[in-house]
C-alpha atoms as a PDB file:
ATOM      1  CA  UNK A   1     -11.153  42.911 -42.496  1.00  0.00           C
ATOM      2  CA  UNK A   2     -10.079  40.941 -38.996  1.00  0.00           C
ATOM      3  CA  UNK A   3      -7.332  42.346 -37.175  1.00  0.00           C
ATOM      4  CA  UNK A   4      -4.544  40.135 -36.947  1.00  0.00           C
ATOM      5  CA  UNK A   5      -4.992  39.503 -33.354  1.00  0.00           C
ATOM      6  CA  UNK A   6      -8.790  39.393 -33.161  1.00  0.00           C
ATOM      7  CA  UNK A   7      -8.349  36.420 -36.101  1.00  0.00           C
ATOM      8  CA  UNK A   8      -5.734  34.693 -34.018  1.00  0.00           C
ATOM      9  CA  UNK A   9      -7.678  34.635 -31.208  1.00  0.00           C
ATOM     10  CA  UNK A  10     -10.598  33.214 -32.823  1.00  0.00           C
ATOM     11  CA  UNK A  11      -8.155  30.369 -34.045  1.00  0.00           C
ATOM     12  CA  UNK A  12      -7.145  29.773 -30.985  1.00  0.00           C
ATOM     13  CA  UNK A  13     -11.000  29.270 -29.646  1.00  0.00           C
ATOM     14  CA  UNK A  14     -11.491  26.845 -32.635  1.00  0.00           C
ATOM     15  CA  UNK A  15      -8.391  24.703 -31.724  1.00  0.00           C
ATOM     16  CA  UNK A  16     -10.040  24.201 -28.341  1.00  0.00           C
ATOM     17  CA  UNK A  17     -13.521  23.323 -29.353  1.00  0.00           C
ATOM     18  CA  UNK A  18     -15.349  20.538 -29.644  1.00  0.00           C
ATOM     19  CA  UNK A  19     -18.350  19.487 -31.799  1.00  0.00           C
ATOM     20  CA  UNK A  20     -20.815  22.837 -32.601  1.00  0.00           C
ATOM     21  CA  UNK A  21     -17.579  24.830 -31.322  1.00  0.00           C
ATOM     22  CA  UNK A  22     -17.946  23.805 -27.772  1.00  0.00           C
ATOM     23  CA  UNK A  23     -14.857  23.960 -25.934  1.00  0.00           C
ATOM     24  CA  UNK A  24     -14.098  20.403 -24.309  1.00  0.00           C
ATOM     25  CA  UNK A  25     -12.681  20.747 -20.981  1.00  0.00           C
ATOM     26  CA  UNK A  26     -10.106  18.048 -19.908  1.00  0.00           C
ATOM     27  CA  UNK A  27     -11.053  16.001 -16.880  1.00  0.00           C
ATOM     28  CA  UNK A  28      -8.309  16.887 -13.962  1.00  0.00           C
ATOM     29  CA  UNK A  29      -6.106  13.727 -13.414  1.00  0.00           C
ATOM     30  CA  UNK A  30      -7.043  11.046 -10.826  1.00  0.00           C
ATOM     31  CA  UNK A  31      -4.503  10.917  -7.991  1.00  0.00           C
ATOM     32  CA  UNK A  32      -3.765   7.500  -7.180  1.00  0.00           C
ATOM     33  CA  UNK A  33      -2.410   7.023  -4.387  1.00  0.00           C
ATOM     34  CA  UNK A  34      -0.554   3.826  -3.342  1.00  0.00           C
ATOM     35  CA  UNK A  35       1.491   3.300   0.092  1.00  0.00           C
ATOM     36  CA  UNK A  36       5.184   3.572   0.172  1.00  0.00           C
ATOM     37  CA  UNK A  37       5.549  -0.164   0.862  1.00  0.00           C
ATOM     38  CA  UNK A  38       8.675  -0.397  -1.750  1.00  0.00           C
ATOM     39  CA  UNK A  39      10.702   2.379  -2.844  1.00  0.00           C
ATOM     40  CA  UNK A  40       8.802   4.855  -4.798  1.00  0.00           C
ATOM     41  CA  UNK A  41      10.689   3.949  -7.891  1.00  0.00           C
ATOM     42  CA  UNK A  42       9.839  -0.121  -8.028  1.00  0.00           C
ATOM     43  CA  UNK A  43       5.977   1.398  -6.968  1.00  0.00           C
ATOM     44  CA  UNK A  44       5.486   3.429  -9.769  1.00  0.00           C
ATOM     45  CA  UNK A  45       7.440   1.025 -12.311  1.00  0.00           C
ATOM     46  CA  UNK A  46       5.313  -2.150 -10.421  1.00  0.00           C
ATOM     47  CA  UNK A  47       1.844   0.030 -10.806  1.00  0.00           C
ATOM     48  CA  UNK A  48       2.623   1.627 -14.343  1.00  0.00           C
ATOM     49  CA  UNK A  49       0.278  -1.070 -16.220  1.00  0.00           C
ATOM     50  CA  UNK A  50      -2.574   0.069 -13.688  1.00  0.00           C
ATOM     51  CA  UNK A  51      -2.208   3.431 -14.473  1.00  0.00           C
ATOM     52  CA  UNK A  52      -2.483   2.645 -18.204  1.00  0.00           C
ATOM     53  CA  UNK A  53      -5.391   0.394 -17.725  1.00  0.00           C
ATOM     54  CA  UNK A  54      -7.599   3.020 -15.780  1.00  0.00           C
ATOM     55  CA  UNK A  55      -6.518   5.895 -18.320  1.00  0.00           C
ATOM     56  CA  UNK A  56      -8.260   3.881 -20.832  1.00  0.00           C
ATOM     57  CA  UNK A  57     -11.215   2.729 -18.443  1.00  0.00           C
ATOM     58  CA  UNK A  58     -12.049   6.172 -17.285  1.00  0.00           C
ATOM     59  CA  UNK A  59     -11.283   8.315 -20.036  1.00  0.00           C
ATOM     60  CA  UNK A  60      -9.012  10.418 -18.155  1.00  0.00           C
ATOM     61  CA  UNK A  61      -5.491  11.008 -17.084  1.00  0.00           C
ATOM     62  CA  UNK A  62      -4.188   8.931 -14.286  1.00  0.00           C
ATOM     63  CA  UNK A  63      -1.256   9.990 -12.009  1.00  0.00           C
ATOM     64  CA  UNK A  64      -0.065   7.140  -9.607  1.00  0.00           C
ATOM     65  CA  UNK A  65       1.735   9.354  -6.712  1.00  0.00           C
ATOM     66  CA  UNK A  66       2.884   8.593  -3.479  1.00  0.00           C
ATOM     67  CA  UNK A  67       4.596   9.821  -0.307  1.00  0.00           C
ATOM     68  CA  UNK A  68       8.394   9.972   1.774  1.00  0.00           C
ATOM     69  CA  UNK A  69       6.644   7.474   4.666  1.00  0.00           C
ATOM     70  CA  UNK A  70       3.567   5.886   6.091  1.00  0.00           C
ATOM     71  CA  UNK A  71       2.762   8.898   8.160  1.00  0.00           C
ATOM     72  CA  UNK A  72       2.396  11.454   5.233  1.00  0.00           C
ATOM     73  CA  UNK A  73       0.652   9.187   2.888  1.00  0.00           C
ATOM     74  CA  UNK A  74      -1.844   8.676   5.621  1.00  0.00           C
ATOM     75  CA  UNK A  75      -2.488  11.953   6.258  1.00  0.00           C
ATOM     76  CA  UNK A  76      -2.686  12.772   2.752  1.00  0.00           C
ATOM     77  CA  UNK A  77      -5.215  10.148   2.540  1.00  0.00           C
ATOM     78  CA  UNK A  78      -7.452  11.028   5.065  1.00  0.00           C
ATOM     79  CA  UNK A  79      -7.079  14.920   3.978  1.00  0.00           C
ATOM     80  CA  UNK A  80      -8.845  13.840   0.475  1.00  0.00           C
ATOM     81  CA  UNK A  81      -5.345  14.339  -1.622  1.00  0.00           C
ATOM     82  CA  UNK A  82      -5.995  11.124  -3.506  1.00  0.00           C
ATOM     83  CA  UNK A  83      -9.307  10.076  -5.107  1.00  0.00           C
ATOM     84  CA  UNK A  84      -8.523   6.492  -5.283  1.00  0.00           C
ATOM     85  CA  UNK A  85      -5.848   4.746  -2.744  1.00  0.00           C
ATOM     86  CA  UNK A  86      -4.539   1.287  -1.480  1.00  0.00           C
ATOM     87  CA  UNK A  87      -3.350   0.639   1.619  1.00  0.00           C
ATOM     88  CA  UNK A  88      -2.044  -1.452   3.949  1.00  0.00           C
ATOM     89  CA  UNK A  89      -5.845  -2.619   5.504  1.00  0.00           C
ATOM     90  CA  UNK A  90      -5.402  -1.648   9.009  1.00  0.00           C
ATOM     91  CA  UNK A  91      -4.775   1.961   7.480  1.00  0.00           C
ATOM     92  CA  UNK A  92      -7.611   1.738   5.524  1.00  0.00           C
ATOM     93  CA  UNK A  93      -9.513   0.851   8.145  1.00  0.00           C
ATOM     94  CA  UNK A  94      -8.736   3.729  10.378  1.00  0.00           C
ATOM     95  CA  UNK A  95      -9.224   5.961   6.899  1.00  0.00           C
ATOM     96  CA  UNK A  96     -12.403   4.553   6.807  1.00  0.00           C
ATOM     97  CA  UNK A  97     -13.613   5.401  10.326  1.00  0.00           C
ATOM     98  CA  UNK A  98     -11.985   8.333  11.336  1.00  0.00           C
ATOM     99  CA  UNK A  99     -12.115  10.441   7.768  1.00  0.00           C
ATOM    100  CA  UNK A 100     -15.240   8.383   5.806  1.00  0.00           C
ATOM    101  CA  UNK A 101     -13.033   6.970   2.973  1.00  0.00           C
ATOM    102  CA  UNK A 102     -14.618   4.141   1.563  1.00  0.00           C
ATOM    103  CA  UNK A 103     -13.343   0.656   0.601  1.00  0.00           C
ATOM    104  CA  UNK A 104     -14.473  -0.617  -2.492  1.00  0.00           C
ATOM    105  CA  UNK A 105     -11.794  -3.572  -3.139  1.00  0.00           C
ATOM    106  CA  UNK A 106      -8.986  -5.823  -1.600  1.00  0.00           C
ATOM    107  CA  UNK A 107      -5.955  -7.401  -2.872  1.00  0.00           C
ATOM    108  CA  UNK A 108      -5.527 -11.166  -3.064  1.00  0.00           C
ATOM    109  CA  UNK A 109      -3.817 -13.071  -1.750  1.00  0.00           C
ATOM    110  CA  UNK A 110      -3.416 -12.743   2.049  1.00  0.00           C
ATOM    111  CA  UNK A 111      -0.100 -11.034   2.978  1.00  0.00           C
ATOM    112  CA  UNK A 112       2.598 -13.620   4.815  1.00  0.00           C
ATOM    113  CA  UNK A 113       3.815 -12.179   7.477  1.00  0.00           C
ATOM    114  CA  UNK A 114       7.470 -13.610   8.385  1.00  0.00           C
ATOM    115  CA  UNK A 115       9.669 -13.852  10.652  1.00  0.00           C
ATOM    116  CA  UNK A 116      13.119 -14.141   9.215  1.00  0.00           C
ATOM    117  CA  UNK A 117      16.372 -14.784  11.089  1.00  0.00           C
ATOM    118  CA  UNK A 118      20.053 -15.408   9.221  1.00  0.00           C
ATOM    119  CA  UNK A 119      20.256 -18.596   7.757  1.00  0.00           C
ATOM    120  CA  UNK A 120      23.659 -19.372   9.946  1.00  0.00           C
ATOM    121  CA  UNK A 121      21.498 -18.818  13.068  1.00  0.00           C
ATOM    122  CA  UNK A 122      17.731 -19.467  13.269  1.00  0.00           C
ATOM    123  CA  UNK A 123      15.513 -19.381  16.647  1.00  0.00           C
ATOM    124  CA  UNK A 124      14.682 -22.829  18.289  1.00  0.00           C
ATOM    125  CA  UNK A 125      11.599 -21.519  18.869  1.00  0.00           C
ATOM    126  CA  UNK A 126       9.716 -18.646  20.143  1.00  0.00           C
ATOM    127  CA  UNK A 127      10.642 -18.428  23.521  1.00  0.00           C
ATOM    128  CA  UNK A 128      14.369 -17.745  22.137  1.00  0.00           C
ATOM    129  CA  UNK A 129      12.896 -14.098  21.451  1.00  0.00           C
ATOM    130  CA  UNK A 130      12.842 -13.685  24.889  1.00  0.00           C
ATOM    131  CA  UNK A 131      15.367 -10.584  25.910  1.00  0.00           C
ATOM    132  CA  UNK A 132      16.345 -10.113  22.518  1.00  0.00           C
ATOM    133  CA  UNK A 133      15.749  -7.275  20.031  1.00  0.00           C
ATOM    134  CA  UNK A 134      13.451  -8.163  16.485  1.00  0.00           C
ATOM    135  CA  UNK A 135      14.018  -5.723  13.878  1.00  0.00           C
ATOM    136  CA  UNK A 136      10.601  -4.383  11.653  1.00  0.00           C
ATOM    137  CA  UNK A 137      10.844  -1.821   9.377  1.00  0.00           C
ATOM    138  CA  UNK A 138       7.305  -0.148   9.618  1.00  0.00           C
ATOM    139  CA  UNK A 139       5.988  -0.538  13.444  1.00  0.00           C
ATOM    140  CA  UNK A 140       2.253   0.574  12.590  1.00  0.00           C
ATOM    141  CA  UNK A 141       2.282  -2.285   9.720  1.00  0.00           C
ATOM    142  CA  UNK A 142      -0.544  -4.490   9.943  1.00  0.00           C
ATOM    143  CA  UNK A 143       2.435  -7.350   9.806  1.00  0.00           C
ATOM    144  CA  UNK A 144       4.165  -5.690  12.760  1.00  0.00           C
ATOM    145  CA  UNK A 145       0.902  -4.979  14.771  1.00  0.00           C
ATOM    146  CA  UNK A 146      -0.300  -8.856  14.426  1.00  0.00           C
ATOM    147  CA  UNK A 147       3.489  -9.962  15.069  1.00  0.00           C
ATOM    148  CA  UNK A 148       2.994  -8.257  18.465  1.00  0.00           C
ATOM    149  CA  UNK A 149      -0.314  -9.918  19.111  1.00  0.00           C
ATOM    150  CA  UNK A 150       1.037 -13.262  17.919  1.00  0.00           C
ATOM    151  CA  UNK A 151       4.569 -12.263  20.170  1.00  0.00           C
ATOM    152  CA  UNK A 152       1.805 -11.921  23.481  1.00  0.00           C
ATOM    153  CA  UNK A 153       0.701 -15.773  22.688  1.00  0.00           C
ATOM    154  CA  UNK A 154       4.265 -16.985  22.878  1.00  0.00           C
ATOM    155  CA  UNK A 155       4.558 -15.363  26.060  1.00  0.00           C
ATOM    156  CA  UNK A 156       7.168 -12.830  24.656  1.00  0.00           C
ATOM    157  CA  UNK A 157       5.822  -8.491  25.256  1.00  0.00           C
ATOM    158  CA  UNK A 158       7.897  -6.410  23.082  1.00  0.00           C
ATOM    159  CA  UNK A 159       8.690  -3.879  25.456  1.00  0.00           C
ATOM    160  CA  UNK A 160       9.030  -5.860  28.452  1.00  0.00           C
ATOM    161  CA  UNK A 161      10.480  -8.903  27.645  1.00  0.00           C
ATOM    162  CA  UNK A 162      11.786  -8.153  24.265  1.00  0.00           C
ATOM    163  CA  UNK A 163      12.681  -4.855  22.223  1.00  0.00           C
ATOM    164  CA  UNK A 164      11.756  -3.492  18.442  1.00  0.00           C
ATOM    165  CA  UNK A 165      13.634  -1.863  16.326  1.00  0.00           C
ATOM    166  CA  UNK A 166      13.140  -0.124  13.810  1.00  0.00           C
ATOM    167  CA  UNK A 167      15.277   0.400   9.642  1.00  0.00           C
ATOM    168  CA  UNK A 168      14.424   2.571   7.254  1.00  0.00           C
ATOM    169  CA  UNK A 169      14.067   0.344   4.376  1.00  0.00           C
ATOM    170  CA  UNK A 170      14.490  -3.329   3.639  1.00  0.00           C
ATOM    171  CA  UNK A 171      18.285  -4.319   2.862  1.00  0.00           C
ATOM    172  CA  UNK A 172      19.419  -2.122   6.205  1.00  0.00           C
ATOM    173  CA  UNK A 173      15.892  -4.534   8.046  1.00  0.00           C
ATOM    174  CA  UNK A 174      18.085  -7.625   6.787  1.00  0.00           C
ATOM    175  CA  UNK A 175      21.255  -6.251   7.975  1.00  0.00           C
ATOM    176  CA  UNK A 176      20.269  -5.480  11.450  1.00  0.00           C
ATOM    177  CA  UNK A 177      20.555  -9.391  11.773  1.00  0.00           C
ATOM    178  CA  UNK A 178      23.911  -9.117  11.713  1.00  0.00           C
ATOM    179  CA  UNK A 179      24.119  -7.537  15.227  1.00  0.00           C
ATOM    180  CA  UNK A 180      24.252  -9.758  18.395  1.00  0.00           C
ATOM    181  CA  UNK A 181      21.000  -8.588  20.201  1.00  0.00           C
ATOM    182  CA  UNK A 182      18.810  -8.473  16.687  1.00  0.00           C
ATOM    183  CA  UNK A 183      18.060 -12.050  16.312  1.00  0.00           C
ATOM    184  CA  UNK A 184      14.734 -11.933  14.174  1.00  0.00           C
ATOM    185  CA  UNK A 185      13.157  -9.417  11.458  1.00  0.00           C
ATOM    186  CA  UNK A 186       9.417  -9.245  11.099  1.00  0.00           C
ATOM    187  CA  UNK A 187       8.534  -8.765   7.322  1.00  0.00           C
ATOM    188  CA  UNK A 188       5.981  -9.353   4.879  1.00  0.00           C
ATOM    189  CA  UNK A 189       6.478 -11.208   1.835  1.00  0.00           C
ATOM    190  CA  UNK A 190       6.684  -8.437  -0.492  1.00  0.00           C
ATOM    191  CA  UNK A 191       9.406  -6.789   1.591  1.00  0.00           C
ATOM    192  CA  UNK A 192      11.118 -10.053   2.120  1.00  0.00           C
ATOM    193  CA  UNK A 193      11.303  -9.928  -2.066  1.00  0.00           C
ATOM    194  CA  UNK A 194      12.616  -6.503  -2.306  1.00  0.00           C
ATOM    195  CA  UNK A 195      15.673  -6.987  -0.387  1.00  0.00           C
ATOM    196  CA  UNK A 196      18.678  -7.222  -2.373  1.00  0.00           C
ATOM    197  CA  UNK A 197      19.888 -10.979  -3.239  1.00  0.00           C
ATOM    198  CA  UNK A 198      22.912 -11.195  -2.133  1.00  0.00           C
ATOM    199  CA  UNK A 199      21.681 -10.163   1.170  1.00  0.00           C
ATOM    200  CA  UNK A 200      18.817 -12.287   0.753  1.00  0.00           C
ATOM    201  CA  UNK A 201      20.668 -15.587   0.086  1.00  0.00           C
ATOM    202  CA  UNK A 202      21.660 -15.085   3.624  1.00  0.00           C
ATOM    203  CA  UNK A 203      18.244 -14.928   5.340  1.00  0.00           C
ATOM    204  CA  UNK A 204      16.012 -17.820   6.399  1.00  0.00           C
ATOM    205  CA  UNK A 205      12.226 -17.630   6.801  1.00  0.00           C
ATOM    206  CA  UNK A 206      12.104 -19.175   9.835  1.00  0.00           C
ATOM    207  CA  UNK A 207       8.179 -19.024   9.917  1.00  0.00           C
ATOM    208  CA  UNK A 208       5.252 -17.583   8.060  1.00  0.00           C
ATOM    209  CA  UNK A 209       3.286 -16.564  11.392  1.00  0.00           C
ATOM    210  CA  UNK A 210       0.125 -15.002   9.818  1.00  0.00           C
ATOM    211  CA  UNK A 211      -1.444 -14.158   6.944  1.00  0.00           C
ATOM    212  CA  UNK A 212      -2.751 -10.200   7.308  1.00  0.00           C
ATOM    213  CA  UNK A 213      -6.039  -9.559   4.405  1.00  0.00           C
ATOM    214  CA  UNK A 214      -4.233  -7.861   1.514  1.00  0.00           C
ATOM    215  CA  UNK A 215      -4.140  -3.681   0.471  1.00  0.00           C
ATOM    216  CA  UNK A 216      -7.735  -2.091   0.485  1.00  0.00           C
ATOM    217  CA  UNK A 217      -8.645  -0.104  -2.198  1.00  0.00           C
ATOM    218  CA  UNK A 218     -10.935   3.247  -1.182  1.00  0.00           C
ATOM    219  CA  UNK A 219     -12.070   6.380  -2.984  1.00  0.00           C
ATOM    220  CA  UNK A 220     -12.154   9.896  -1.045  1.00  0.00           C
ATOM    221  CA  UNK A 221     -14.954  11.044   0.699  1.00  0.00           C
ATOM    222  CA  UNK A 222     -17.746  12.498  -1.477  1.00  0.00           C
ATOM    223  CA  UNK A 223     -16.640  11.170  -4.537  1.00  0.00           C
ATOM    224  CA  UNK A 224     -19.944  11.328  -6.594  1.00  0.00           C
ATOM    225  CA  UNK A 225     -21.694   7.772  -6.340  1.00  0.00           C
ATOM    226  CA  UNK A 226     -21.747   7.703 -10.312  1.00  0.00           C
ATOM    227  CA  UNK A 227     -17.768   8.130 -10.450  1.00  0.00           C
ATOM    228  CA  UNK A 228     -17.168   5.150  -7.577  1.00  0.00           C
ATOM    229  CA  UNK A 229     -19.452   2.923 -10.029  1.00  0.00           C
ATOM    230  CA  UNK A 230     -17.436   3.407 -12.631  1.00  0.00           C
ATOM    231  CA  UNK A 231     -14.243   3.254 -10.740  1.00  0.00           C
ATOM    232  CA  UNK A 232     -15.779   0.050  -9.003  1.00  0.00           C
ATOM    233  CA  UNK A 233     -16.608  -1.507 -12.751  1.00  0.00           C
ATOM    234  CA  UNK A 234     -13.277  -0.722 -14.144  1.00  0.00           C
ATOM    235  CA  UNK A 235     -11.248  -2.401 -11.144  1.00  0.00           C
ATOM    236  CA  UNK A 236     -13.468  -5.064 -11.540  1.00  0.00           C
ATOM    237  CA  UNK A 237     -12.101  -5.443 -15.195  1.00  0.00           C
ATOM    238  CA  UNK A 238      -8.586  -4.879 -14.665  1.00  0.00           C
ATOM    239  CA  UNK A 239      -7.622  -8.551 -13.624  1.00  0.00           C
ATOM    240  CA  UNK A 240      -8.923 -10.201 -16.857  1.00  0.00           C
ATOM    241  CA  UNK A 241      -7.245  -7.338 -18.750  1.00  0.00           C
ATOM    242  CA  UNK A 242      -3.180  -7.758 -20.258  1.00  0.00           C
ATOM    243  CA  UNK A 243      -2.625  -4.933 -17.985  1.00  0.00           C
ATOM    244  CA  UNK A 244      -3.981  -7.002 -14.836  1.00  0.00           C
ATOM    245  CA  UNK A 245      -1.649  -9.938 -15.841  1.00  0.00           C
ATOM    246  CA  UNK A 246       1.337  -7.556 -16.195  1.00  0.00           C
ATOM    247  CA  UNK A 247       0.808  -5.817 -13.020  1.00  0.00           C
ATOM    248  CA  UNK A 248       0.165  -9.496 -11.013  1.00  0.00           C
ATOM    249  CA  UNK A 249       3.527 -10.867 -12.568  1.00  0.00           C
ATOM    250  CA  UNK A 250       5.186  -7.490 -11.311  1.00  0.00           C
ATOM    251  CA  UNK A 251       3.754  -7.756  -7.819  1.00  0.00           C
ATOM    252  CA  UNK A 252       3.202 -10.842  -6.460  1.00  0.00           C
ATOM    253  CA  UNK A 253      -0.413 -10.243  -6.364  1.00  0.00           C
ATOM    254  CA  UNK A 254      -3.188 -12.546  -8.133  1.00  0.00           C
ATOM    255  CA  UNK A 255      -6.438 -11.025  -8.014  1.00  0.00           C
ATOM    256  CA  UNK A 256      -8.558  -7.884  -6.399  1.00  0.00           C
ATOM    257  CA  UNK A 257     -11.974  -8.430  -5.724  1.00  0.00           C
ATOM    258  CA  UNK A 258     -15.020  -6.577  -3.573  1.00  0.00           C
ATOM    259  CA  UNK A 259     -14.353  -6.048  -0.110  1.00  0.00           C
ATOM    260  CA  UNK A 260     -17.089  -7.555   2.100  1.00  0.00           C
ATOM    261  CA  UNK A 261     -17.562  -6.828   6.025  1.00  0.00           C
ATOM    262  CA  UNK A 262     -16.077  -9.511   7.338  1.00  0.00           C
ATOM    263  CA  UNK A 263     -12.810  -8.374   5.765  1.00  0.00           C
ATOM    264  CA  UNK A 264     -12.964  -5.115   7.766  1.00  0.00           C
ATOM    265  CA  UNK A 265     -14.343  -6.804  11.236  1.00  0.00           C
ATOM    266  CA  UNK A 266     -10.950  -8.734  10.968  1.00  0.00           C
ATOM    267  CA  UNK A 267      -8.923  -5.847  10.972  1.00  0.00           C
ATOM    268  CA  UNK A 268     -10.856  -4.133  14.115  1.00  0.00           C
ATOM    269  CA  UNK A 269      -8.255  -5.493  16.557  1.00  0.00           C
ATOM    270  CA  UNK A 270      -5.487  -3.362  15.546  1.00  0.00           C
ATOM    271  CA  UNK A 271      -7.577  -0.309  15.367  1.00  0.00           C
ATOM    272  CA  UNK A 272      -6.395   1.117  18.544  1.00  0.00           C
ATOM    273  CA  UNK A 273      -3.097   0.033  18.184  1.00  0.00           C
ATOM    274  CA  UNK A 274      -3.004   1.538  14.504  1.00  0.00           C
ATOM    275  CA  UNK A 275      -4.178   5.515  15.680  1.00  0.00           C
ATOM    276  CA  UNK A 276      -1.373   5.148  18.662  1.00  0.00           C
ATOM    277  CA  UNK A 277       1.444   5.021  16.254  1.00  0.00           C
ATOM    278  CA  UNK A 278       0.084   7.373  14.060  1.00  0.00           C
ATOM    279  CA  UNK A 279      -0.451   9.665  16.483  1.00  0.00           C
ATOM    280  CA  UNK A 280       3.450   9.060  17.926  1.00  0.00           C
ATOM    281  CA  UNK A 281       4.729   9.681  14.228  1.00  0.00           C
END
């Protein structure tokens, strides 16, 4: 006769097995890892249907995560935490080239980046920058980093002839207009949308200056070729799917497709620019 714990212990092994009492092991969860653009708790409501959507896809579980600021989720990119991420693409960019990440999509469409006064008091033009502060919430941004470039044309340096500051999220950004000195906030779209409406209602785009590629998509370094395949052929699914629909509605977003090289060459010019910051913190 079977001892009592020899014969639950041989339940417990058949509970666990598979076909010809194999024991199936369950795949460790994908960490997907998605930039702190938003408040953590719009991300992972806004990227819920992409979660589901892979989960199904890959067979696996799917964890969307994501970090306090830019700084740590960039770090905990290039360190390998996450085996897929999106980014803002100058990020992904330096990812790419300083820690071998590899892009395999981009968002559509092109990010507007704006430049937003109150709707009581909006610039004449650029020049009325001059000796005035302009309020961005994330400076290493690709938005911010082109609005600098774009600020050079004008004939307006931030730093000599004009300050930044800086707010920590996107209703204080819309606030700092209120001041005297702060007479402009550089935003994209998508953080334009997330401020509250009633502060909104008070803001004016005053122009869309640019229009920065949208988020990369890139898997870890030495993710197994066969595994980026099938990530690759499962994103390229996902905008045709009721998930993709739900998750475009939710966003803003319309499509992701393949990244191509001239996507990345565009982004080269903040490179530089892009490691400074993140080397400041």
């Amino acid at each position: 006769m079977t001892p009592p714990i020899t014969r639950r212990l041989l339940t417990g092994l058949a509970l666990a097995a598979g076909p010809a009492g194999l024991a199936v092991a369950q795949p460790a969860p994908l960490q997907f890892g998605v930039m702190p653009n938003v408040s953590a708790r719009i991300l992972l409501g806004q990227y819920q249907p992409f979660r589901s959507f892979l989960e199904q896809e890959l067979a696996r579980p799917v964890e969307v995560v994501t970090a306090p600021g830019l700084q740590a989720f960039q770090e905990r990119s290039v360190a390998g935490a996450f085996g897929l991420v999106v980014t803002a693409a100058n990020l992904g960019r330096v990812a790419q080239l300083d820690a071998g990440l590899q892009p395999i999509a981009i968002y559509e469409p092109r990010i507007p980046g704006l430049i937003v006064t109150l709707r009581a008091r909006p610039l004449g033009g650029p020049a009325d920058l001059r000796d005035t502060t302009v309020a961005m919430t994330n400076p290493q941004s690709l938005v911010a980093l082109k609005f600098i470039h774009w600020a050079r044309a004008q004939g307006i340096e931030i730093g000599r002839n004009a300050r930044a500051t800086h707010a920590r999220n996107e209703d204080s950004l819309a606030q700092l207009l209120n001041t005297t000195e702060t007479r402009a906030a550089v935003m994209s779209q998508g953080e334009f949308n997330a401020i509250r409406a009633d502060i909104r209602e008070n803001l004016l785009i005053w122009q869309v200056f640019i229009r920065v590629p949208g988020f990369l998509m890139l898997v870890a370094p030495r993710t197994p070729e066969a595994d980026v395949q099938r990530l690759m052929a499962a994103i390229g699914r996902f905008p045709g799917s009721i998930q993709g629909r739900e998750f475009f509605a939710a966003t803003g977003f319309n499509g992701i497709r393949p990244v191509t090289p001239a996507d990345l060459a565009e982004l080269d010019d903040v490179v530089e620019e892009t490691r400074a910051f993140l080397r400041a913190g």
